[in-house]
PDB file of N, CA and C in Angstrom:
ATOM      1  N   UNK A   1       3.261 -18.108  38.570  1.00  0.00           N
ATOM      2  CA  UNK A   1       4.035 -17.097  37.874  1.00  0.00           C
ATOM      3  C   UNK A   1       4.221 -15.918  38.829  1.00  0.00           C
ATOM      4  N   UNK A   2       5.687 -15.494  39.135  1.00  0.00           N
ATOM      5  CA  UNK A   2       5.755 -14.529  39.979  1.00  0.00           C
ATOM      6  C   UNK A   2       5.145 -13.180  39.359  1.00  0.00           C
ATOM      7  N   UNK A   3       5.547 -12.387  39.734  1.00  0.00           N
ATOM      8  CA  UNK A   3       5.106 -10.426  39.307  1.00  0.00           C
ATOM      9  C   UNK A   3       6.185  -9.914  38.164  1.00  0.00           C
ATOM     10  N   UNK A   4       7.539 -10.140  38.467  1.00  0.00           N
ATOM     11  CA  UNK A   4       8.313  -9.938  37.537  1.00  0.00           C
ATOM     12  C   UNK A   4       8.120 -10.421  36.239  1.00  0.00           C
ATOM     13  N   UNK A   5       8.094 -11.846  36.286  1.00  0.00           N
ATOM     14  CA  UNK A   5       7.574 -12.163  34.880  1.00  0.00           C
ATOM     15  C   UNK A   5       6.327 -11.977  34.112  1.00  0.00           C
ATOM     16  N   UNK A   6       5.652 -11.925  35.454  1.00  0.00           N
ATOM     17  CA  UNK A   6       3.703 -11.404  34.655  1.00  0.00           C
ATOM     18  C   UNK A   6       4.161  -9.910  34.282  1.00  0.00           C
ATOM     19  N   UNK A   7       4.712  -8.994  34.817  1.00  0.00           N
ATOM     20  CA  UNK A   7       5.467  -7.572  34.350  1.00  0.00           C
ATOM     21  C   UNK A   7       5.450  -8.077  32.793  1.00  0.00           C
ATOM     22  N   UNK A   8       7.004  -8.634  32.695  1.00  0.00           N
ATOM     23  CA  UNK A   8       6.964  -8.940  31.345  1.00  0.00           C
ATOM     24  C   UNK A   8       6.416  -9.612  30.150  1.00  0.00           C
ATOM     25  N   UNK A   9       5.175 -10.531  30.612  1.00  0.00           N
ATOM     26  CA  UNK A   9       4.747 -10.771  29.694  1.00  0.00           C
ATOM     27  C   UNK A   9       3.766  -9.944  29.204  1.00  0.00           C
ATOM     28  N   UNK A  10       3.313  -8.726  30.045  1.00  0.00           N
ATOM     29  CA  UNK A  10       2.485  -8.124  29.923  1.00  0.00           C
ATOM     30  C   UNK A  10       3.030  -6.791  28.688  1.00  0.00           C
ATOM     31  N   UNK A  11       4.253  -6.995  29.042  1.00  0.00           N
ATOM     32  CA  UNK A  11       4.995  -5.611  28.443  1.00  0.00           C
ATOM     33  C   UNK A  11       5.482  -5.818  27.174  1.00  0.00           C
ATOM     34  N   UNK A  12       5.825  -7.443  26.598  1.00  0.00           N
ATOM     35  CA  UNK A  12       6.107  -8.139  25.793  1.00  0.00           C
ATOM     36  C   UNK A  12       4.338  -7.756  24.795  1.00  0.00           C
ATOM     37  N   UNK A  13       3.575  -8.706  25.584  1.00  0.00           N
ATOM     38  CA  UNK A  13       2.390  -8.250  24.411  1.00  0.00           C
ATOM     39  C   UNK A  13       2.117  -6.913  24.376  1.00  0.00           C
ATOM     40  N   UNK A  14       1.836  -5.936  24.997  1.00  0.00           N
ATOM     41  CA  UNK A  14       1.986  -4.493  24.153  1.00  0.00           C
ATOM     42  C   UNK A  14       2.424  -3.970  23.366  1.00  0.00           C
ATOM     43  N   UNK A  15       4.228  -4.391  23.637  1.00  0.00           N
ATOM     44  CA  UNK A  15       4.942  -4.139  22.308  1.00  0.00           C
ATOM     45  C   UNK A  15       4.699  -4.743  20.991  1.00  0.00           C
ATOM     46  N   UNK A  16       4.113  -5.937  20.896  1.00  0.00           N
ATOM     47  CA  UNK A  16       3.629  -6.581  19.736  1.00  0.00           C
ATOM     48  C   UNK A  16       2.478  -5.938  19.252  1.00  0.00           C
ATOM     49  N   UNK A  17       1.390  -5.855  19.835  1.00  0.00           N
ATOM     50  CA  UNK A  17       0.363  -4.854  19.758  1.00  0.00           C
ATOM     51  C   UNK A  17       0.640  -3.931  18.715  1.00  0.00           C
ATOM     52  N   UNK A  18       1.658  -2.955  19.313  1.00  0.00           N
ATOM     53  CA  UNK A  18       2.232  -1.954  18.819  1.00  0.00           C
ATOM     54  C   UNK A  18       2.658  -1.659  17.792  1.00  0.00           C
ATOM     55  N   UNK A  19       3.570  -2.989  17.307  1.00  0.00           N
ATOM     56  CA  UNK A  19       4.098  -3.214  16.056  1.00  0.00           C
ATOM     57  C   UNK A  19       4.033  -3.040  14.682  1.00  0.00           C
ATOM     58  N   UNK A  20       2.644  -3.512  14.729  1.00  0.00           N
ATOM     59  CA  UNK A  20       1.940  -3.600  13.115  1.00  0.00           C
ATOM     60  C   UNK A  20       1.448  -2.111  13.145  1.00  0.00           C
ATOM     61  N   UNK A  21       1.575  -1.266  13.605  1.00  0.00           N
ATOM     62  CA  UNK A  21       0.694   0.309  13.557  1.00  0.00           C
ATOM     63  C   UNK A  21       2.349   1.393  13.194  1.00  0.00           C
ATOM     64  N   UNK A  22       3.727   0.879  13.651  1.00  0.00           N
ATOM     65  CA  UNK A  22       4.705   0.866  13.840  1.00  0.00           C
ATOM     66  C   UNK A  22       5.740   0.889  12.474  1.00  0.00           C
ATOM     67  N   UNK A  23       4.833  -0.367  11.922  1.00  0.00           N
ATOM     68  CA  UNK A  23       5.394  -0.638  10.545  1.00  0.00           C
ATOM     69  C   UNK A  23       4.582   0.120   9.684  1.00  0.00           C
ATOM     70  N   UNK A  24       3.290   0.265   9.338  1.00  0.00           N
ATOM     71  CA  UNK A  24       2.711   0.764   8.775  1.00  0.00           C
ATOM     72  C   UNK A  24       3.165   2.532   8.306  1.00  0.00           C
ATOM     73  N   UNK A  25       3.977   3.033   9.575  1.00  0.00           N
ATOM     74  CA  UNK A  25       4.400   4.487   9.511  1.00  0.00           C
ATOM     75  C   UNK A  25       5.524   4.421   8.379  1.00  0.00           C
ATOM     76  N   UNK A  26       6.116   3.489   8.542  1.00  0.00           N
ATOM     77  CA  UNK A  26       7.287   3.311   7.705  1.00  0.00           C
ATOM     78  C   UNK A  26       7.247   2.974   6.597  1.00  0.00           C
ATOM     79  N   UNK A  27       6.583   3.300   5.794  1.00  0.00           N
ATOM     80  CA  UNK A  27       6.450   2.695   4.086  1.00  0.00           C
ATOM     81  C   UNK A  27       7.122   3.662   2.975  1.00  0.00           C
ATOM     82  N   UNK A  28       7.977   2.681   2.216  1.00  0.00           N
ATOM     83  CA  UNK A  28       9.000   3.285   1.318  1.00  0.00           C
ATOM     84  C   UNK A  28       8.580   3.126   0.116  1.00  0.00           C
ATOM     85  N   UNK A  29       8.515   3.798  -0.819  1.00  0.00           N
ATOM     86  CA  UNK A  29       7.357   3.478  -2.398  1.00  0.00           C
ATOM     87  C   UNK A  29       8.997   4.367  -3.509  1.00  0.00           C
ATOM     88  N   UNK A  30       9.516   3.016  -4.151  1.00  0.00           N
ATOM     89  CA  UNK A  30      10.550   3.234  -4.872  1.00  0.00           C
ATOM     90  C   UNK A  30      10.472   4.518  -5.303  1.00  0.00           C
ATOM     91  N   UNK A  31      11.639   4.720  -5.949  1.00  0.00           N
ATOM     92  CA  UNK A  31      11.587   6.438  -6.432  1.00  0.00           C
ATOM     93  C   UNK A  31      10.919   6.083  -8.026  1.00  0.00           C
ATOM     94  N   UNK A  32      11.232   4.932  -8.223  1.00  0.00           N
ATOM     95  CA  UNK A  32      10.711   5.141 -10.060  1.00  0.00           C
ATOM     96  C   UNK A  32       9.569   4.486 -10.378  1.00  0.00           C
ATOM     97  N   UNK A  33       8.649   4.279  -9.161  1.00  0.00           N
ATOM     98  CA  UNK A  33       7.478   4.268  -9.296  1.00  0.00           C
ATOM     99  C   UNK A  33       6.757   4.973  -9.671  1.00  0.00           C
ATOM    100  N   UNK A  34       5.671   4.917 -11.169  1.00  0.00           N
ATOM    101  CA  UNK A  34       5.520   5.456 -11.757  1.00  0.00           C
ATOM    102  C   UNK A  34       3.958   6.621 -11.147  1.00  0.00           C
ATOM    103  N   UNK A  35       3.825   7.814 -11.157  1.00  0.00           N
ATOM    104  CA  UNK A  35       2.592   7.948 -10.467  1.00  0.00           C
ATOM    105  C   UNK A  35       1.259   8.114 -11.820  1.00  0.00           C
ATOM    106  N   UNK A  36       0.066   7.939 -10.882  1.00  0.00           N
ATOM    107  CA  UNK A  36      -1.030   7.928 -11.887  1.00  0.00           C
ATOM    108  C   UNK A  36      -2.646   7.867 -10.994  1.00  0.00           C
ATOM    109  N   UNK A  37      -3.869   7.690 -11.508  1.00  0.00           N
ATOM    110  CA  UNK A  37      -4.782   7.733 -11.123  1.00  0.00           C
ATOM    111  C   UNK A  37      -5.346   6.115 -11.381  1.00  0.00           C
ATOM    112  N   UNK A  38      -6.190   5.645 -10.169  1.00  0.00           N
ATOM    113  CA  UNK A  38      -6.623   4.281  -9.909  1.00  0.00           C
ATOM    114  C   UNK A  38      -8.301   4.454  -9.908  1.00  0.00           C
ATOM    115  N   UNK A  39      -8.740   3.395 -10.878  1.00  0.00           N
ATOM    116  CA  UNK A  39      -9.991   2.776 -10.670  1.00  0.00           C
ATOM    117  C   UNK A  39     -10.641   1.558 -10.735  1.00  0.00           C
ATOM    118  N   UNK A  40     -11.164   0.906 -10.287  1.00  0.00           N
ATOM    119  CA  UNK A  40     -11.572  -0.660 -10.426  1.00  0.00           C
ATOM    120  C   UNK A  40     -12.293  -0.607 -11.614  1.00  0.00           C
ATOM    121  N   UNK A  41     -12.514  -1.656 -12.279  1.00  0.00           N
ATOM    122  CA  UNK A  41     -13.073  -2.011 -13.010  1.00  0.00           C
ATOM    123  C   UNK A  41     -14.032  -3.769 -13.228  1.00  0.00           C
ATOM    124  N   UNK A  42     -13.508  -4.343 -13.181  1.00  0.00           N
ATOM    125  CA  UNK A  42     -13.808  -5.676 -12.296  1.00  0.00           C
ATOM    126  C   UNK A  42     -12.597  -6.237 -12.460  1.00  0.00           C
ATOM    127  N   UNK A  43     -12.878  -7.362 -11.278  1.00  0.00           N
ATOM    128  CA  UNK A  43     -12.168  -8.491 -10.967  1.00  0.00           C
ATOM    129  C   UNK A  43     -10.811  -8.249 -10.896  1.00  0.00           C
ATOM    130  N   UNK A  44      -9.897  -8.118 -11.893  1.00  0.00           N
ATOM    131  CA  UNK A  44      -8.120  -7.857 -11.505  1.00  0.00           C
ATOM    132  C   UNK A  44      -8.141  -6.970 -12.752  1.00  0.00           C
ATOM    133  N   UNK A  45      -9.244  -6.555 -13.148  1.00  0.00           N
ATOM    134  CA  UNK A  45      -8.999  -5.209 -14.353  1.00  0.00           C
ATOM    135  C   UNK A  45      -9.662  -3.657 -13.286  1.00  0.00           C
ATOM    136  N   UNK A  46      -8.509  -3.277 -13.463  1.00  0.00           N
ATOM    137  CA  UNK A  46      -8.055  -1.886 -12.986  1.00  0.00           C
ATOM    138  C   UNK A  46      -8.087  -0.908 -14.802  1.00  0.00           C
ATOM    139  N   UNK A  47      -8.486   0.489 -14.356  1.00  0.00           N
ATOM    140  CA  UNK A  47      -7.709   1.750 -15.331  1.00  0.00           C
ATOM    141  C   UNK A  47      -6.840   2.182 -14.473  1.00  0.00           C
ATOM    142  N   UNK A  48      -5.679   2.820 -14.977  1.00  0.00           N
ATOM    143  CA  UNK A  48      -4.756   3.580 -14.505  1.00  0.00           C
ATOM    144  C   UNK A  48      -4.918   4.608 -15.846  1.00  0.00           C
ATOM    145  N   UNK A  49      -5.206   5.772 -15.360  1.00  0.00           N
ATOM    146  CA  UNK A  49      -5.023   6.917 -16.062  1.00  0.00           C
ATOM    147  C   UNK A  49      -5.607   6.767 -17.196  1.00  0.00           C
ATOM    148  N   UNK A  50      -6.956   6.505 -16.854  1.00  0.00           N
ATOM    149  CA  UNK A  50      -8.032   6.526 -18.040  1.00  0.00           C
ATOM    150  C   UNK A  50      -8.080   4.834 -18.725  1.00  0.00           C
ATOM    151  N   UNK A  51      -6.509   4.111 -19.322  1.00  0.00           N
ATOM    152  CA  UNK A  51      -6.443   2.947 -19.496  1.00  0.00           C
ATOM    153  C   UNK A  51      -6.681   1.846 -18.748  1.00  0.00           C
ATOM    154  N   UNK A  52      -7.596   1.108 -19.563  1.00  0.00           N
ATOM    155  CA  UNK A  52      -8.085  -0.730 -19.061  1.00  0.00           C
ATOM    156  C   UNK A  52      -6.402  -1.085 -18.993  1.00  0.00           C
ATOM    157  N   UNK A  53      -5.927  -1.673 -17.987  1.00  0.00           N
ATOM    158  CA  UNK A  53      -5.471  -2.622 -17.727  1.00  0.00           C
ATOM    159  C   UNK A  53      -5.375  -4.080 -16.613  1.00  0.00           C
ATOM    160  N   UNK A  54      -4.825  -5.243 -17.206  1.00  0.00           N
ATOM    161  CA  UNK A  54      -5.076  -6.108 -15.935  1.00  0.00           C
ATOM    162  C   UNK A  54      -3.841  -5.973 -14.936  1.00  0.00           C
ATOM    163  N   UNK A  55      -4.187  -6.431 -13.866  1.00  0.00           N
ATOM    164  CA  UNK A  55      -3.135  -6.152 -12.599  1.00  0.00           C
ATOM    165  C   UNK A  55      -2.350  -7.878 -12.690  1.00  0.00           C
ATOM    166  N   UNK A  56      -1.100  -7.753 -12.481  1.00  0.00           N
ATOM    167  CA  UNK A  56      -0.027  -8.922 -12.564  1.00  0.00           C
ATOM    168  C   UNK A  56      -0.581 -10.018 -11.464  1.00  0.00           C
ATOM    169  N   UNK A  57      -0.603 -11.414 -12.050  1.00  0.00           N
ATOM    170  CA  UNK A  57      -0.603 -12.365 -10.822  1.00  0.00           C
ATOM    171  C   UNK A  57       0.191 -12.090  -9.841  1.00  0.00           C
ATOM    172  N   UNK A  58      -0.686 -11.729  -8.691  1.00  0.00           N
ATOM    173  CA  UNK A  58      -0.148 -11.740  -7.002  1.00  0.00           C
ATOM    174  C   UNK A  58       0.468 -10.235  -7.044  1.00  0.00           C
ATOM    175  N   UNK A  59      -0.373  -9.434  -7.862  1.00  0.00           N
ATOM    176  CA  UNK A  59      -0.472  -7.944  -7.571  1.00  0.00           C
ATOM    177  C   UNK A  59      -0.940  -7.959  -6.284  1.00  0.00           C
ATOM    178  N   UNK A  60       0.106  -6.532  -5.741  1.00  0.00           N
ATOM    179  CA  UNK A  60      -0.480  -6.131  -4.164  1.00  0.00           C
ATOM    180  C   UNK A  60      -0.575  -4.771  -4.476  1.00  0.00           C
ATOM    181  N   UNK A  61      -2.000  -4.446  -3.706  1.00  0.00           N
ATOM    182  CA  UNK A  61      -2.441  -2.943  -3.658  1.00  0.00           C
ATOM    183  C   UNK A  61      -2.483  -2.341  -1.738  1.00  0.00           C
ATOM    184  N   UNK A  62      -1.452  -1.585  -1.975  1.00  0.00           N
ATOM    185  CA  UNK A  62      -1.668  -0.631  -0.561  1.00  0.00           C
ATOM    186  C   UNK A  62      -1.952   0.102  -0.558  1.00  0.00           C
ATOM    187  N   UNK A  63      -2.793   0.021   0.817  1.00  0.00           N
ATOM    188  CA  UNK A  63      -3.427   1.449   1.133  1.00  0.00           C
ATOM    189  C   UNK A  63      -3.148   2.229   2.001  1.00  0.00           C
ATOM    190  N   UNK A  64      -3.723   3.626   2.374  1.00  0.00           N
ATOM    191  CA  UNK A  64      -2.709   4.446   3.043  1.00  0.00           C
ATOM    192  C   UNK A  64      -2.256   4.232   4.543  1.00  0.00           C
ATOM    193  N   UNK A  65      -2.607   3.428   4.858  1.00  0.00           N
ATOM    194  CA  UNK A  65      -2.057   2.726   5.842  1.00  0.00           C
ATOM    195  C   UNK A  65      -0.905   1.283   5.823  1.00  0.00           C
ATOM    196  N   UNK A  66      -0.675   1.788   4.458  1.00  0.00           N
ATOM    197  CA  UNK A  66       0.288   0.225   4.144  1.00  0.00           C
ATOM    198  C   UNK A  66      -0.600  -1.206   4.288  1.00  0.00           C
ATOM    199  N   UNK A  67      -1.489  -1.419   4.700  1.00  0.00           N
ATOM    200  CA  UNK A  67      -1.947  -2.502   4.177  1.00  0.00           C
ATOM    201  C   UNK A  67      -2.527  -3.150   2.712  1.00  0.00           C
ATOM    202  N   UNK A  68      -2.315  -4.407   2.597  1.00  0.00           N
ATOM    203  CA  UNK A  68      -2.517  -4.756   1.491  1.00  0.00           C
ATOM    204  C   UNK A  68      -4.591  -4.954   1.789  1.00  0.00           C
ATOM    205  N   UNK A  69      -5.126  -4.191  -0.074  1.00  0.00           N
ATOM    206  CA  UNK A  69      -6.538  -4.260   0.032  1.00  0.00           C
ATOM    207  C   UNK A  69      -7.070  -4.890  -1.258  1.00  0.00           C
ATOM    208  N   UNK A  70      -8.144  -5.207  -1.932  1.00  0.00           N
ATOM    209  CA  UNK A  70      -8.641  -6.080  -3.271  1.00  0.00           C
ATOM    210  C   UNK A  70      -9.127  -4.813  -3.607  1.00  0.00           C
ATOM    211  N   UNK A  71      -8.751  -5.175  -5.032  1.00  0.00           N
ATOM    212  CA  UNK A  71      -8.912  -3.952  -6.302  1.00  0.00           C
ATOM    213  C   UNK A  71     -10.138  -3.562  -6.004  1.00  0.00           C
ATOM    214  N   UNK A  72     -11.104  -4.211  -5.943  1.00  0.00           N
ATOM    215  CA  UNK A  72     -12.437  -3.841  -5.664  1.00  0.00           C
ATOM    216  C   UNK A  72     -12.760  -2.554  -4.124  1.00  0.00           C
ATOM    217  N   UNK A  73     -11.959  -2.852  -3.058  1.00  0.00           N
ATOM    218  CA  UNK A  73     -11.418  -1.510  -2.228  1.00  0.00           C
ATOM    219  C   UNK A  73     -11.007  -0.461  -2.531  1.00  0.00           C
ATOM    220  N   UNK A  74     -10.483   0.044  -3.958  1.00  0.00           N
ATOM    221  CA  UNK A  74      -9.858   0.825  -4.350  1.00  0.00           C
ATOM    222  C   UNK A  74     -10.805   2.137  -4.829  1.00  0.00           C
ATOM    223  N   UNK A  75     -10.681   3.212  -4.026  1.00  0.00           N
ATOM    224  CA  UNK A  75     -11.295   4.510  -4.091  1.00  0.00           C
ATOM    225  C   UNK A  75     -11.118   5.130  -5.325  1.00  0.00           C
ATOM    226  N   UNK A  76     -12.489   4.845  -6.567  1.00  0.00           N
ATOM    227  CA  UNK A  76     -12.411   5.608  -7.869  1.00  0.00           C
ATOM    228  C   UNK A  76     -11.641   6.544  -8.012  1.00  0.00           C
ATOM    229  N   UNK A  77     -10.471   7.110  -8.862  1.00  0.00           N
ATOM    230  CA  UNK A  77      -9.777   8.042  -8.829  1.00  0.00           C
ATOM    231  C   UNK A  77      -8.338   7.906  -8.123  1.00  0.00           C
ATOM    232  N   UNK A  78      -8.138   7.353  -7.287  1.00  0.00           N
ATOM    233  CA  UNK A  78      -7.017   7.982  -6.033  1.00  0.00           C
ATOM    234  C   UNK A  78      -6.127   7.722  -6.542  1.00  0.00           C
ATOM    235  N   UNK A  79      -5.280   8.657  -6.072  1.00  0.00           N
ATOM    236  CA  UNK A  79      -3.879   8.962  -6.655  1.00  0.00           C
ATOM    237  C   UNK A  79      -3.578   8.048  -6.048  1.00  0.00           C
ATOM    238  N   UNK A  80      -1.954   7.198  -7.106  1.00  0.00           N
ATOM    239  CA  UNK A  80      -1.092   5.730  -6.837  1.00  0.00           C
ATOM    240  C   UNK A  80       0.479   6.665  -6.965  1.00  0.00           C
ATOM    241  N   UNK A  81       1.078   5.671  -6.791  1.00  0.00           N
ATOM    242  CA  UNK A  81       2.267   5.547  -7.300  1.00  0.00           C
ATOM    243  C   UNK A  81       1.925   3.678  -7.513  1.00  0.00           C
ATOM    244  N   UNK A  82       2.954   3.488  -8.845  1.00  0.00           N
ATOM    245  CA  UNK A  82       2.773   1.917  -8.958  1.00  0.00           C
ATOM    246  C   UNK A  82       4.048   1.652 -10.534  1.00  0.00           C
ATOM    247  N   UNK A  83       4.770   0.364 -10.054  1.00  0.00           N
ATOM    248  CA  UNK A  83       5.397  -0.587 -10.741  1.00  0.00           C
ATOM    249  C   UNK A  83       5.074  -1.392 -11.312  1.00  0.00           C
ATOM    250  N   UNK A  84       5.294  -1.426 -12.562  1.00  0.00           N
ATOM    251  CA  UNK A  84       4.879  -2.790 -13.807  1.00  0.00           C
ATOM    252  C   UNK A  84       6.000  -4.023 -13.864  1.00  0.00           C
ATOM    253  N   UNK A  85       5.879  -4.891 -14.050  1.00  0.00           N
ATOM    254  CA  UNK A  85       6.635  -5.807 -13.868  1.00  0.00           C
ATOM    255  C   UNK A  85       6.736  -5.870 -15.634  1.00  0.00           C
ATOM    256  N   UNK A  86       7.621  -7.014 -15.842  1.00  0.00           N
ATOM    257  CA  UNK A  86       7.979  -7.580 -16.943  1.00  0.00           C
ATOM    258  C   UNK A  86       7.182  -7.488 -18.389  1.00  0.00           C
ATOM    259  N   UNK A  87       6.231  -7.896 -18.064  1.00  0.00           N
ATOM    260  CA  UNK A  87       4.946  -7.942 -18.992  1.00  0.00           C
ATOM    261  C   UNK A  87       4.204  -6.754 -19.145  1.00  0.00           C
ATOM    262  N   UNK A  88       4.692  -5.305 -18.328  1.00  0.00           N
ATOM    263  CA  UNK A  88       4.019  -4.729 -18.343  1.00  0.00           C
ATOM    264  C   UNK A  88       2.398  -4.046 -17.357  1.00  0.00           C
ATOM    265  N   UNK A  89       2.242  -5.440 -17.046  1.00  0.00           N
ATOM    266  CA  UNK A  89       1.089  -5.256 -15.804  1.00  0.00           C
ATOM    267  C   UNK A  89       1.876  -4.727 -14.712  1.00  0.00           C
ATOM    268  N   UNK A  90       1.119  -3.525 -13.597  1.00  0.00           N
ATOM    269  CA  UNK A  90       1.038  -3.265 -12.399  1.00  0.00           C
ATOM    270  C   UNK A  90       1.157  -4.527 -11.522  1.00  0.00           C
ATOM    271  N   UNK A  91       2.201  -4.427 -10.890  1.00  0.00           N
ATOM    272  CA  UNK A  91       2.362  -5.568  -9.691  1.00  0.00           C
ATOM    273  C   UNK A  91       2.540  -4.931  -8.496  1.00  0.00           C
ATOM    274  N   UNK A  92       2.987  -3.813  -8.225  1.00  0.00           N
ATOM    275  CA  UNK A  92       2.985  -3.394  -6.868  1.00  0.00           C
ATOM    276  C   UNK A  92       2.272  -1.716  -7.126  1.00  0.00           C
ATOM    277  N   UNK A  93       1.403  -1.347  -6.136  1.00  0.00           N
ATOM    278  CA  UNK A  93       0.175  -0.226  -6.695  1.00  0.00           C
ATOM    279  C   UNK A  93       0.353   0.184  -4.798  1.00  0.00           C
ATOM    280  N   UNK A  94       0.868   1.604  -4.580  1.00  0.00           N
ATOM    281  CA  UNK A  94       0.380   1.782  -3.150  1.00  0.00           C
ATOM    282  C   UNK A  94      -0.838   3.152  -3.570  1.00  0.00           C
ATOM    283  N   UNK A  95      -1.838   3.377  -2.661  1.00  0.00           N
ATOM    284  CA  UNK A  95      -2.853   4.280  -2.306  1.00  0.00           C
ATOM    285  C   UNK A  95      -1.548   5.455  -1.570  1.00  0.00           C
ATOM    286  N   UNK A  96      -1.856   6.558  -2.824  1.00  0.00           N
ATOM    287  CA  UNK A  96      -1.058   7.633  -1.699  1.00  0.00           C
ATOM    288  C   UNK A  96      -2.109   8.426  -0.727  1.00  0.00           C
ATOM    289  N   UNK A  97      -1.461   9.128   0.187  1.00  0.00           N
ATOM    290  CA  UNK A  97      -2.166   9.805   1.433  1.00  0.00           C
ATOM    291  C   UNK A  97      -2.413  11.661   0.957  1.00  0.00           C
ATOM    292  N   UNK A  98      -3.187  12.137   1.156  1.00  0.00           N
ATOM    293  CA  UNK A  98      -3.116  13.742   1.202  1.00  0.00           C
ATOM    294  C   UNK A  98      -1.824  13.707   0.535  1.00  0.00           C
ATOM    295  N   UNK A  99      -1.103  14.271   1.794  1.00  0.00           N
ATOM    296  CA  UNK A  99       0.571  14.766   2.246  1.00  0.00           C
ATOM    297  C   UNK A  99       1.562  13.869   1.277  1.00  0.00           C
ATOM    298  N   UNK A 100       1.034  12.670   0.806  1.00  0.00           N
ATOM    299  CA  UNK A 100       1.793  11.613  -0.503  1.00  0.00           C
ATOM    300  C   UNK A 100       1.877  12.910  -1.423  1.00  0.00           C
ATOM    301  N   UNK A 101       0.338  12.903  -1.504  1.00  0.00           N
ATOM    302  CA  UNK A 101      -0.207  13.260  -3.189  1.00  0.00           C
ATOM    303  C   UNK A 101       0.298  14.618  -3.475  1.00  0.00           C
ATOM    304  N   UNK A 102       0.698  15.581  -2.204  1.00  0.00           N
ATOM    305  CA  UNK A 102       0.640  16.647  -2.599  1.00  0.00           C
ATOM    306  C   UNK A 102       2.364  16.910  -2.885  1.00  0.00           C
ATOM    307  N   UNK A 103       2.853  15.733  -3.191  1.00  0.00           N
ATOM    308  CA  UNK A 103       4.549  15.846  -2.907  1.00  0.00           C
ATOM    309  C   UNK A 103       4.629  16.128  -4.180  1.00  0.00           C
ATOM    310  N   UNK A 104       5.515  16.586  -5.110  1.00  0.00           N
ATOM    311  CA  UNK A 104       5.910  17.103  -6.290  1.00  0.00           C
ATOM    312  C   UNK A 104       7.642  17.050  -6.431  1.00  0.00           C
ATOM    313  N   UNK A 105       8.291  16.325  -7.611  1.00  0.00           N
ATOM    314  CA  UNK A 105       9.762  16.393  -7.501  1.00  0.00           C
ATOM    315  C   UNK A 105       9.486  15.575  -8.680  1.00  0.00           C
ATOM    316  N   UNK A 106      11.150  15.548  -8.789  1.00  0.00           N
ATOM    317  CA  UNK A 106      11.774  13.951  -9.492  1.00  0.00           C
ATOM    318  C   UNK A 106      11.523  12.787  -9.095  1.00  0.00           C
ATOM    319  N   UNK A 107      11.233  12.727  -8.399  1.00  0.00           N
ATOM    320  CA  UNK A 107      10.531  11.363  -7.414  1.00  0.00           C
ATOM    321  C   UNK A 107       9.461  11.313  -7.086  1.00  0.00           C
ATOM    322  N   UNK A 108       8.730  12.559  -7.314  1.00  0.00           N
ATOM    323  CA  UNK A 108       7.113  12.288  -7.118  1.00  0.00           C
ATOM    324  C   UNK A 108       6.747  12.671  -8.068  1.00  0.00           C
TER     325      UNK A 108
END
């Protein structure tokens, strides 16, 4: 393998590296996501805002880094924003950040 191409493969995996830390900056949390307070309870029973409820098959919970974490990860209290699906259960739940939580509007 000459230098030019070891160059690029080298420069190729960095940028991948890079990526997933990249995406994570970029997270969009609908506007009519509803906001509220998160606590585990067991297994796929969550409260939101004092209420027992269960979380939707193939509920995803993010955290403030945009990754997806198990209800049981979920920091007693922390402010969400989160969507109910059909039935009513929470199916998509993100962990807001400080600078999330302290946003205030029609949309927050």
């Amino acid at each position: 393998m000459n230098l030019a191409k070891l160059t690029r493969v080298i420069a190729l995996c960095l940028l991948a590296g890079l990526a997933p830390s990249a995406r994570a900056q970029m997270r969009t949390i609908p506007p009519d996501a509803q906001r509220g307070e998160i606590r585990h309870v067991q297994g796929m029973l969550v409260e939101i805002n004092g209420q027992p409820i269960m979380l939707a098959p193939g509920a995803e919970i993010r955290d403030t880094s945009n990754r997806i974490i198990l209800p049981s990860a979920v920091p007693p209290g922390a402010p969400i924003r989160y969507l109910l699906d059909a039935q009513g259960m929470p199916f998509r739940i993100w962990l807001l950040s400080r600078k999330e939580g302290a946003r205030r509007g029609p949309n927050y």
